[in-house]
N, C-alpha and C. Protein backbone atom coordinates (compact mmCIF):
# COMPACT_ATOMS: atom_id res chain seq x y z
N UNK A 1 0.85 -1.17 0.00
CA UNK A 1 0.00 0.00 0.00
C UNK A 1 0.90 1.25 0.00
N UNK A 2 0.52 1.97 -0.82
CA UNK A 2 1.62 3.38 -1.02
C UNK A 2 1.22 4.32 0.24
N UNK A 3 1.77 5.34 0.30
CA UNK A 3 1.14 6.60 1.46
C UNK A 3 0.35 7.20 1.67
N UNK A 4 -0.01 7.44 0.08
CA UNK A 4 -1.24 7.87 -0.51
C UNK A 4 -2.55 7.19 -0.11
N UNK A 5 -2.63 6.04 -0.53
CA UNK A 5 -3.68 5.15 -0.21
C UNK A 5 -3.78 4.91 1.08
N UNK A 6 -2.71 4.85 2.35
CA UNK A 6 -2.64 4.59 3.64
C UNK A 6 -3.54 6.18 4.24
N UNK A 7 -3.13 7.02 3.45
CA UNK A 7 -3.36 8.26 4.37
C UNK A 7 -5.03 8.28 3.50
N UNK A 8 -5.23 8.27 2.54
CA UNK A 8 -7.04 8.13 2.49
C UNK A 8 -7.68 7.17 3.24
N UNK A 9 -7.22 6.19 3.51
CA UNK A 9 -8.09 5.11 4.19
C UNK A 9 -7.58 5.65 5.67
N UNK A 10 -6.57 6.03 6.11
CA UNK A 10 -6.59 6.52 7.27
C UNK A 10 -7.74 7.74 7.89
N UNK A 11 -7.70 8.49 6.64
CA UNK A 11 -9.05 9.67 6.73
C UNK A 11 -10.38 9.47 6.50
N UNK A 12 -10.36 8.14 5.53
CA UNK A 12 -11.73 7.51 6.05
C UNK A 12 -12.48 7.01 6.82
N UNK A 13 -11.49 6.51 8.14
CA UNK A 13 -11.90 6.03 9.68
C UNK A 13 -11.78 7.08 10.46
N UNK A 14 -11.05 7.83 10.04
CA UNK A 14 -10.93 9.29 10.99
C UNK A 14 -12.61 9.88 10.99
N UNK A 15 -12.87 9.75 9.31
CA UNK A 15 -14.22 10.88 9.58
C UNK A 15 -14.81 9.86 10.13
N UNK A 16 -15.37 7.88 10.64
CA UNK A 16 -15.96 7.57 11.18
C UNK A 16 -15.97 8.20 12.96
N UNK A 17 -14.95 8.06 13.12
CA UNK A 17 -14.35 8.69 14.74
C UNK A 17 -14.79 9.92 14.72
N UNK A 18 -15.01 10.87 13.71
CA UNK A 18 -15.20 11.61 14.27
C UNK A 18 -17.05 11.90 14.00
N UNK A 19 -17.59 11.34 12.72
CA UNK A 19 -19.10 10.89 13.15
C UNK A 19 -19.18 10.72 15.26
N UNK A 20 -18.69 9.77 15.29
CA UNK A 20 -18.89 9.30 16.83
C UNK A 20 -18.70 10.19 17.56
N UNK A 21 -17.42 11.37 17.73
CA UNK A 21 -17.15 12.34 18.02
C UNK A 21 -18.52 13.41 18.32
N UNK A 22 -19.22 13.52 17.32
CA UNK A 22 -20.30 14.45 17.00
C UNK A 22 -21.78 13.93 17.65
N UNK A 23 -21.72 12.34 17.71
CA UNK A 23 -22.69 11.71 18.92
C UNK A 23 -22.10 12.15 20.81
N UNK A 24 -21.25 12.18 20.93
CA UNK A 24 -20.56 12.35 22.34
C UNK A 24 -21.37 14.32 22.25
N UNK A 25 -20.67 14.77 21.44
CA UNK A 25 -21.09 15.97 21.01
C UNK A 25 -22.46 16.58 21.28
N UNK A 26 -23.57 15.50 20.92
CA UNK A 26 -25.17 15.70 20.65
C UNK A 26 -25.36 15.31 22.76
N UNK A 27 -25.16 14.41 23.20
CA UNK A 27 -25.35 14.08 25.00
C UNK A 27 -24.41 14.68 25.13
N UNK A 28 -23.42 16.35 25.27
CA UNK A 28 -22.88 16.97 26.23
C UNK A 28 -22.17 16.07 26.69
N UNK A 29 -21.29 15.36 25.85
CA UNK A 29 -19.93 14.48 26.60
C UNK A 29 -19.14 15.71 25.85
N UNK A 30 -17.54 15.13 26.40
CA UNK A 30 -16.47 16.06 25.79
C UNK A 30 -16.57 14.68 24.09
N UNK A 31 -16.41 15.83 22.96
CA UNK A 31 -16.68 15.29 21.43
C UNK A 31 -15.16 14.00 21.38
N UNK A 32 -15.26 12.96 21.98
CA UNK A 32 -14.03 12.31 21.36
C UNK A 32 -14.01 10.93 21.04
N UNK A 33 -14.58 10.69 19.46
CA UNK A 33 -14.94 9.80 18.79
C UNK A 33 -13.46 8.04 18.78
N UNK A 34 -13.92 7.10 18.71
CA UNK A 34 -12.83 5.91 18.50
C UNK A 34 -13.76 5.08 17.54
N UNK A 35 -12.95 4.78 16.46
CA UNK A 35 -13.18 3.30 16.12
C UNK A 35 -11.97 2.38 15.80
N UNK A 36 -12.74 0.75 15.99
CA UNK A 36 -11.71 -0.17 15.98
C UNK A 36 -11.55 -0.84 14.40
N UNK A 37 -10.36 -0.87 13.61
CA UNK A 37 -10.59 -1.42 12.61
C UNK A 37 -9.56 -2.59 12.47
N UNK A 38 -10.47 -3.83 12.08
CA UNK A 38 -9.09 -5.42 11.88
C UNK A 38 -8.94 -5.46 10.35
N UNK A 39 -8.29 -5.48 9.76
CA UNK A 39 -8.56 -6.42 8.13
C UNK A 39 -9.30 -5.50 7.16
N UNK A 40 -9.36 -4.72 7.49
CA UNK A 40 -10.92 -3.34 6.45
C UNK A 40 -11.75 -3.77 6.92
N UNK A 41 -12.12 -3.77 8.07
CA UNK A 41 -13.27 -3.99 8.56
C UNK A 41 -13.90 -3.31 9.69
N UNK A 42 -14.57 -2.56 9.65
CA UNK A 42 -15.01 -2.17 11.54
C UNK A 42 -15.39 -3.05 12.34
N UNK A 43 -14.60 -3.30 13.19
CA UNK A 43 -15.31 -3.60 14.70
C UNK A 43 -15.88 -2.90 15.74
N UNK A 44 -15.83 -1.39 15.71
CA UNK A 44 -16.25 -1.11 16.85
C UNK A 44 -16.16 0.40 16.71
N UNK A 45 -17.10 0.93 17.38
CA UNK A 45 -17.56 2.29 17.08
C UNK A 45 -18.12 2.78 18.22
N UNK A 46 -17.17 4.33 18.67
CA UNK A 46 -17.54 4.47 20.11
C UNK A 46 -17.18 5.75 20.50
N UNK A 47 -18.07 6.39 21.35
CA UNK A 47 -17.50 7.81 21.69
C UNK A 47 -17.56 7.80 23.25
N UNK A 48 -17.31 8.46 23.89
CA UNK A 48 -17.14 9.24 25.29
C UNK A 48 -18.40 8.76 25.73
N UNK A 49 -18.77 8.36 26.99
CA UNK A 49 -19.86 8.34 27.76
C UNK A 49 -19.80 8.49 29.13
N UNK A 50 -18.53 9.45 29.51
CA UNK A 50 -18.63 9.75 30.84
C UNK A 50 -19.72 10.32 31.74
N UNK A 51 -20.41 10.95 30.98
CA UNK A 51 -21.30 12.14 31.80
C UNK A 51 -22.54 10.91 31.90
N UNK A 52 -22.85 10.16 30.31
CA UNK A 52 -23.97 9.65 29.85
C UNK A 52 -23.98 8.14 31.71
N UNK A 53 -23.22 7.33 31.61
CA UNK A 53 -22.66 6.40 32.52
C UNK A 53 -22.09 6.65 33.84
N UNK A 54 -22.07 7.87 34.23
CA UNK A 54 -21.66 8.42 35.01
C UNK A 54 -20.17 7.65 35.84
N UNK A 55 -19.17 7.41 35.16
CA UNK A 55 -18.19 6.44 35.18
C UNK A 55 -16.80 7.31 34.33
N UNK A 56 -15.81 7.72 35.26
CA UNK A 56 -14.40 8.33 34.69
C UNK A 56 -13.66 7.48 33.62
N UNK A 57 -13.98 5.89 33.50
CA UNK A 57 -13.24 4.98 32.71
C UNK A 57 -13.71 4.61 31.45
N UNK A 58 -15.35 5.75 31.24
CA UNK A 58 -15.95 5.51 30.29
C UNK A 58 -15.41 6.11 28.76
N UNK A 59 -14.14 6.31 28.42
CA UNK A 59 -13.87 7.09 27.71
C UNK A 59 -14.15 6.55 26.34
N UNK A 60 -13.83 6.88 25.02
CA UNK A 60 -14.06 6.39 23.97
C UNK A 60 -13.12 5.31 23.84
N UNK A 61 -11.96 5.41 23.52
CA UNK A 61 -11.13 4.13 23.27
C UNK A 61 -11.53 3.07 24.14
N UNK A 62 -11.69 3.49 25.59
CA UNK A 62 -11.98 2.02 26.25
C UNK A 62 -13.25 1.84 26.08
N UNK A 63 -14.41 1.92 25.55
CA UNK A 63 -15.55 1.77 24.98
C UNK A 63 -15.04 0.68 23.73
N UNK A 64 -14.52 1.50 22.73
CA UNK A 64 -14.29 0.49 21.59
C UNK A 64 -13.32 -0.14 22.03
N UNK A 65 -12.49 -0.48 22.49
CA UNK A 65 -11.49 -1.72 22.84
C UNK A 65 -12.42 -2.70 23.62
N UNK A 66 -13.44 -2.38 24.27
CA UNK A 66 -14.09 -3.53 24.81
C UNK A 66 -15.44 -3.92 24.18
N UNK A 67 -15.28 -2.84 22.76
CA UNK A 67 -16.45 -3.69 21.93
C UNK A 67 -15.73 -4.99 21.01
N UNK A 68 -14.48 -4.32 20.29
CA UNK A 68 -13.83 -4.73 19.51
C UNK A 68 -13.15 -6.25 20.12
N UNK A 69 -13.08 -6.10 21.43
CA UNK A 69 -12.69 -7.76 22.08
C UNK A 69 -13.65 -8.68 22.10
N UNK A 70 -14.95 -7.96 22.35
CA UNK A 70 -16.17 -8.78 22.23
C UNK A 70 -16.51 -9.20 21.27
N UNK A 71 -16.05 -8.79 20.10
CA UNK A 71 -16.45 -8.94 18.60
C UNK A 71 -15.56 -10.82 18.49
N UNK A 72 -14.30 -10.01 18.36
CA UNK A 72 -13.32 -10.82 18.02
C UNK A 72 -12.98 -11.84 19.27
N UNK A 73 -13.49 -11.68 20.51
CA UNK A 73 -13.83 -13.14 21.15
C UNK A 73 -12.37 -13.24 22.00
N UNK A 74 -12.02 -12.51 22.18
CA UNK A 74 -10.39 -12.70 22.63
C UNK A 74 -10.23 -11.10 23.34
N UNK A 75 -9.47 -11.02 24.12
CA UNK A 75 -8.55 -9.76 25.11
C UNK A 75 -7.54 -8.76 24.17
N UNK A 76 -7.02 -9.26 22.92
CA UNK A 76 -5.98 -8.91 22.20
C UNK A 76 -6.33 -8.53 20.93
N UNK A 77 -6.00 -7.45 20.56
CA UNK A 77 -6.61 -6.59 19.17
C UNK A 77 -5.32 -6.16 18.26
N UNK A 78 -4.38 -7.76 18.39
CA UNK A 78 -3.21 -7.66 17.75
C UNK A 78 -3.28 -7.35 16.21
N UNK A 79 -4.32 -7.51 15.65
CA UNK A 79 -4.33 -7.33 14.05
C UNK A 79 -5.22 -5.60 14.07
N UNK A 80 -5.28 -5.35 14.58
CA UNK A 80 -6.08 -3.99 15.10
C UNK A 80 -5.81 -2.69 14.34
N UNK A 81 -6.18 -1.72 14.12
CA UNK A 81 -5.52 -0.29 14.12
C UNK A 81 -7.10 0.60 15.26
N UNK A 82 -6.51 1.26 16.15
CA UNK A 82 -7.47 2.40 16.78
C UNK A 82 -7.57 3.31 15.94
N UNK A 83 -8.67 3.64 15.42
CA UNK A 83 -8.42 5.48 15.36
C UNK A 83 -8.78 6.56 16.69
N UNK A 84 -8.44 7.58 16.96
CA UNK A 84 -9.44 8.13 17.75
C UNK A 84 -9.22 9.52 17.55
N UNK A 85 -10.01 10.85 17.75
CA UNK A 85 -9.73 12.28 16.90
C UNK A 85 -9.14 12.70 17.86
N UNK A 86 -8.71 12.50 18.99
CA UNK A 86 -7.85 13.25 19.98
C UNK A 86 -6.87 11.88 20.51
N UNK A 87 -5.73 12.83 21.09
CA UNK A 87 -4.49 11.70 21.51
C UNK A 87 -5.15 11.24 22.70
N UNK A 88 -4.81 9.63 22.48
CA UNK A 88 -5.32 9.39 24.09
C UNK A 88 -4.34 9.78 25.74
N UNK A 89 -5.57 9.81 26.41
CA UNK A 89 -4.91 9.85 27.27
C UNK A 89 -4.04 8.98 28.36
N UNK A 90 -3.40 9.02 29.07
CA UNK A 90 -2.59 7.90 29.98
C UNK A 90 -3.71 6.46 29.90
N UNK A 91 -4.80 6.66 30.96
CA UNK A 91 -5.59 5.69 31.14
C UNK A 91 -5.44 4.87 30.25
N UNK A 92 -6.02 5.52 28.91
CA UNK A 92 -6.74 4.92 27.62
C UNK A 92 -5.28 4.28 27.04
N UNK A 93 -4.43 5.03 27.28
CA UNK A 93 -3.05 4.49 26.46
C UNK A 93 -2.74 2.94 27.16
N UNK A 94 -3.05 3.13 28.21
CA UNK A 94 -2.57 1.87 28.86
C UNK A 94 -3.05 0.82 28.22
N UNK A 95 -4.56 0.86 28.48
CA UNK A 95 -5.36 0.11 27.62
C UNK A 95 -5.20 -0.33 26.37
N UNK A 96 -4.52 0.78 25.69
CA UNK A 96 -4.25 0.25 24.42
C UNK A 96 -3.10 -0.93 24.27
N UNK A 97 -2.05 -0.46 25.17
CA UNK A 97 -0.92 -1.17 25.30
C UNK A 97 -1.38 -2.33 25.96
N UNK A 98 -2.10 -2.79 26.94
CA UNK A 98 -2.53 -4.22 27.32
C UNK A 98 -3.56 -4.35 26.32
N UNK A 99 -3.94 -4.14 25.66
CA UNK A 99 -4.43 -4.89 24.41
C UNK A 99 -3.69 -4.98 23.02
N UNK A 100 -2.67 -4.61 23.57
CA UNK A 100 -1.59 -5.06 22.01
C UNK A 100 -2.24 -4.46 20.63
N UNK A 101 -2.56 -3.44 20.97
CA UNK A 101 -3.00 -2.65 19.65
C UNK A 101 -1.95 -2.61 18.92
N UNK A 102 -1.08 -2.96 17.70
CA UNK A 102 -0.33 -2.74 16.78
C UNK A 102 -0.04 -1.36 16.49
N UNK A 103 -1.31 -0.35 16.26
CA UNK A 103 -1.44 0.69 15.41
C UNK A 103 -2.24 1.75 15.87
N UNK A 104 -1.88 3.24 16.14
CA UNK A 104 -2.48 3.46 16.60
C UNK A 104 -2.57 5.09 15.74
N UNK A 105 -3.94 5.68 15.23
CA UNK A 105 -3.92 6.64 14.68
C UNK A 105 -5.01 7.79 15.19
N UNK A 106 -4.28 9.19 15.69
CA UNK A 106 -5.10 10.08 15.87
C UNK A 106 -4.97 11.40 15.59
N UNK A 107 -6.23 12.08 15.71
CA UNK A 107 -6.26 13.29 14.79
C UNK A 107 -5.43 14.36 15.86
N UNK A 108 -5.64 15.00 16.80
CA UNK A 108 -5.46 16.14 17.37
C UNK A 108 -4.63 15.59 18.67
N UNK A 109 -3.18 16.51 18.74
CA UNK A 109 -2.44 16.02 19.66
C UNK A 109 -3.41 16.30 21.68
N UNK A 110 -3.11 15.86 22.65
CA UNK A 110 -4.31 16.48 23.95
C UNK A 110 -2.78 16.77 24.65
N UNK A 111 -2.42 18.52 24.54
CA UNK A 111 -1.28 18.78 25.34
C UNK A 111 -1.22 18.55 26.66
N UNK A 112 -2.60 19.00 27.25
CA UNK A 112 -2.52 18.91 28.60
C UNK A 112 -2.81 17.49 29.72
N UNK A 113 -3.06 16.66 28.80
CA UNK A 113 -3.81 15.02 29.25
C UNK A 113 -3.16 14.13 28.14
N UNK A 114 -2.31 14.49 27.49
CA UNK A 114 -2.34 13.37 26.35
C UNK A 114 -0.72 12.30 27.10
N UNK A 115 -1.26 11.36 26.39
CA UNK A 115 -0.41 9.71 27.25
C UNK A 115 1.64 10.25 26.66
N UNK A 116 1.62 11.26 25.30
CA UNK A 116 2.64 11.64 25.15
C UNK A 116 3.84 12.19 26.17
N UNK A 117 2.75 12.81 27.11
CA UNK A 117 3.66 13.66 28.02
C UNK A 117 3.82 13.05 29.15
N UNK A 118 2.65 12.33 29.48
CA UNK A 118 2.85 11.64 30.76
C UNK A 118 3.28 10.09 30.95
N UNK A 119 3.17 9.50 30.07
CA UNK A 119 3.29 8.18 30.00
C UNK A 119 3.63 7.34 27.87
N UNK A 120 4.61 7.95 27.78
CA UNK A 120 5.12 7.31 26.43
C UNK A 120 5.31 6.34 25.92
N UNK A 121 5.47 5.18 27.27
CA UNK A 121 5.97 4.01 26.52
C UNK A 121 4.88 3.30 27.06
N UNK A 122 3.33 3.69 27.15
CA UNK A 122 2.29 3.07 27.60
C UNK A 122 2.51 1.96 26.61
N UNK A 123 2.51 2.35 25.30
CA UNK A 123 1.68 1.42 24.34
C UNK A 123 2.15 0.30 23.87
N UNK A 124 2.10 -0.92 23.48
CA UNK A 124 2.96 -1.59 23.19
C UNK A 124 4.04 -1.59 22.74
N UNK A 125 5.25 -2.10 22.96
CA UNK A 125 6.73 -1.61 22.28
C UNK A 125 6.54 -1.63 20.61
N UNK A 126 5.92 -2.37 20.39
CA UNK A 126 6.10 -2.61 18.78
C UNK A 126 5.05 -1.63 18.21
N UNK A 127 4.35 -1.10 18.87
CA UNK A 127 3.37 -0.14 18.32
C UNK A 127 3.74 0.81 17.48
N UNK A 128 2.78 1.08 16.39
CA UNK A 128 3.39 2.53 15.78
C UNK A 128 2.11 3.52 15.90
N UNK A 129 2.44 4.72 15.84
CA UNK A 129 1.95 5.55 16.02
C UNK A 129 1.63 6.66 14.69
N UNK A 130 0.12 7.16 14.48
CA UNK A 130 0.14 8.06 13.05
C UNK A 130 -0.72 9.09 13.76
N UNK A 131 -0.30 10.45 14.06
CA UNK A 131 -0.89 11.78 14.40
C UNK A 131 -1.24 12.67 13.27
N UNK A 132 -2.28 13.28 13.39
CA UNK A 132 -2.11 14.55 12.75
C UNK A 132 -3.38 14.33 11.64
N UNK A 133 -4.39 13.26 11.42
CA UNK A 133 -5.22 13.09 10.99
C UNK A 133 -6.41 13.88 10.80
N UNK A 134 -6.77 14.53 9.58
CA UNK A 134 -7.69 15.07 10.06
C UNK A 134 -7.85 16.29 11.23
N UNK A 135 -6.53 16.42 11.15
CA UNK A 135 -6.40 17.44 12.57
C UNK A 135 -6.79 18.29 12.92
N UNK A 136 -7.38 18.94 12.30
CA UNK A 136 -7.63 20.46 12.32
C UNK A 136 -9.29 20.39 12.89
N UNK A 137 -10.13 19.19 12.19
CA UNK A 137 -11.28 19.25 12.13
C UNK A 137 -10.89 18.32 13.87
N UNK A 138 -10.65 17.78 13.93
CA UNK A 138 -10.88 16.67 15.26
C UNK A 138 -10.23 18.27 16.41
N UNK A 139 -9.33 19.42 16.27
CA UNK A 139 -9.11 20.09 17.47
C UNK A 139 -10.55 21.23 17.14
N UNK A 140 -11.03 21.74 16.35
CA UNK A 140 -11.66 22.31 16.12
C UNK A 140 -13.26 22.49 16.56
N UNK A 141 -13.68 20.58 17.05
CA UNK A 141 -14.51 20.25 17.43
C UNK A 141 -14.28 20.60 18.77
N UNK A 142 -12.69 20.17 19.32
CA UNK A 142 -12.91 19.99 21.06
C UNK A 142 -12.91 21.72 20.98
N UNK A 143 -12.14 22.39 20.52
CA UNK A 143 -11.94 24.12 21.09
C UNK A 143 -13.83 24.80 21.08
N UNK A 144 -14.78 24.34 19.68
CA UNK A 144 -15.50 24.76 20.05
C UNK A 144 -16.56 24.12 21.52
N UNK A 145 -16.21 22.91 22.05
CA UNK A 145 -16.98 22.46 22.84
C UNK A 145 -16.52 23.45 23.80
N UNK A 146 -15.06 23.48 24.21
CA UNK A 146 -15.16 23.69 25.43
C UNK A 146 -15.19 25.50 25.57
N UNK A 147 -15.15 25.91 24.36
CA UNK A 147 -15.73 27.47 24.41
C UNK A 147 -17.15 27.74 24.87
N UNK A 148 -17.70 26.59 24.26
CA UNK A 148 -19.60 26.67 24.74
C UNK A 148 -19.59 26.47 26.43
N UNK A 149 -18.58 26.01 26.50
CA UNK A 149 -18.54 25.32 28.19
C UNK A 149 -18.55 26.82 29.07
N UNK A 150 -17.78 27.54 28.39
CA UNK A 150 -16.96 28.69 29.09
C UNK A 150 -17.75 29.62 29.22
């Protein structure tokens, strides 16, 4: 697969994540869309439901990592790629890394919470990492949420 083709199909799960994004968006969660993809395929589609569940661990990635295990019947989402429109955070990173996510792609870096600053080598060693997706539209969503907040 050339770069070209990696980075359209990368922006084609992005705009799913961020569909989901825009559901978190509609129930007054903070907008931060995940989906799980194995093989071209979706497994799992999921946004934020902290406020909705009233639960801090409800975030999007760990939403779809525990749809996407249920799918595939197993703990390990080794053939996997995440998307999600914001960097995850520590928690979620962990998660990713005990689930052996391979791949992990997101739109908008999270300076102040993101797993970059606080915890780097959450994710699996062999993991790779693709930022910058869609970026503009995935920070654009959170700046206007939390302006409405303000």
């Amino acid at each position: 697969m050339t770069n070209e083709e990696l980075q359209k199909r990368d922006e084609r799960y992005m705009q799913l994540a961020l569909a989901e994004a825009h559901k978190a968006l509609d129930k007054g969660e903070v907008p931060i869309g995940a989906v799980v993809v194995c093989r071209d395929k979706v497994l799992a589609r999921a946004h934020n439901l902290t406020e909705t569940l009233c639960d801090v661990t409800a975030h999007a990635e760990m939403q779809a990592i525990t749809m996407a295990a249920n799918q595939l019947g197993g703990k390990y989402l080794t053939d996997c790629t995440l998307y999600v429109t914001v960097e995850p955070c520590t928690m979620c990173a962990g998660g990713i890394g005990w689930a052996q996510v391979p791949r992990l792609v997101y739109g908008c870096a999270d300076d102040k919470r993101g797993y970059s600053r606080f915890a780097p080598n959450a994710l699996h060693p062999k993991a790779t990492v693709t930022a910058g997706i869609l970026e503009e539209d995935c920070r654009q969503l959170m700046q206007d949420f939390f302006r409405q907040k303000r």
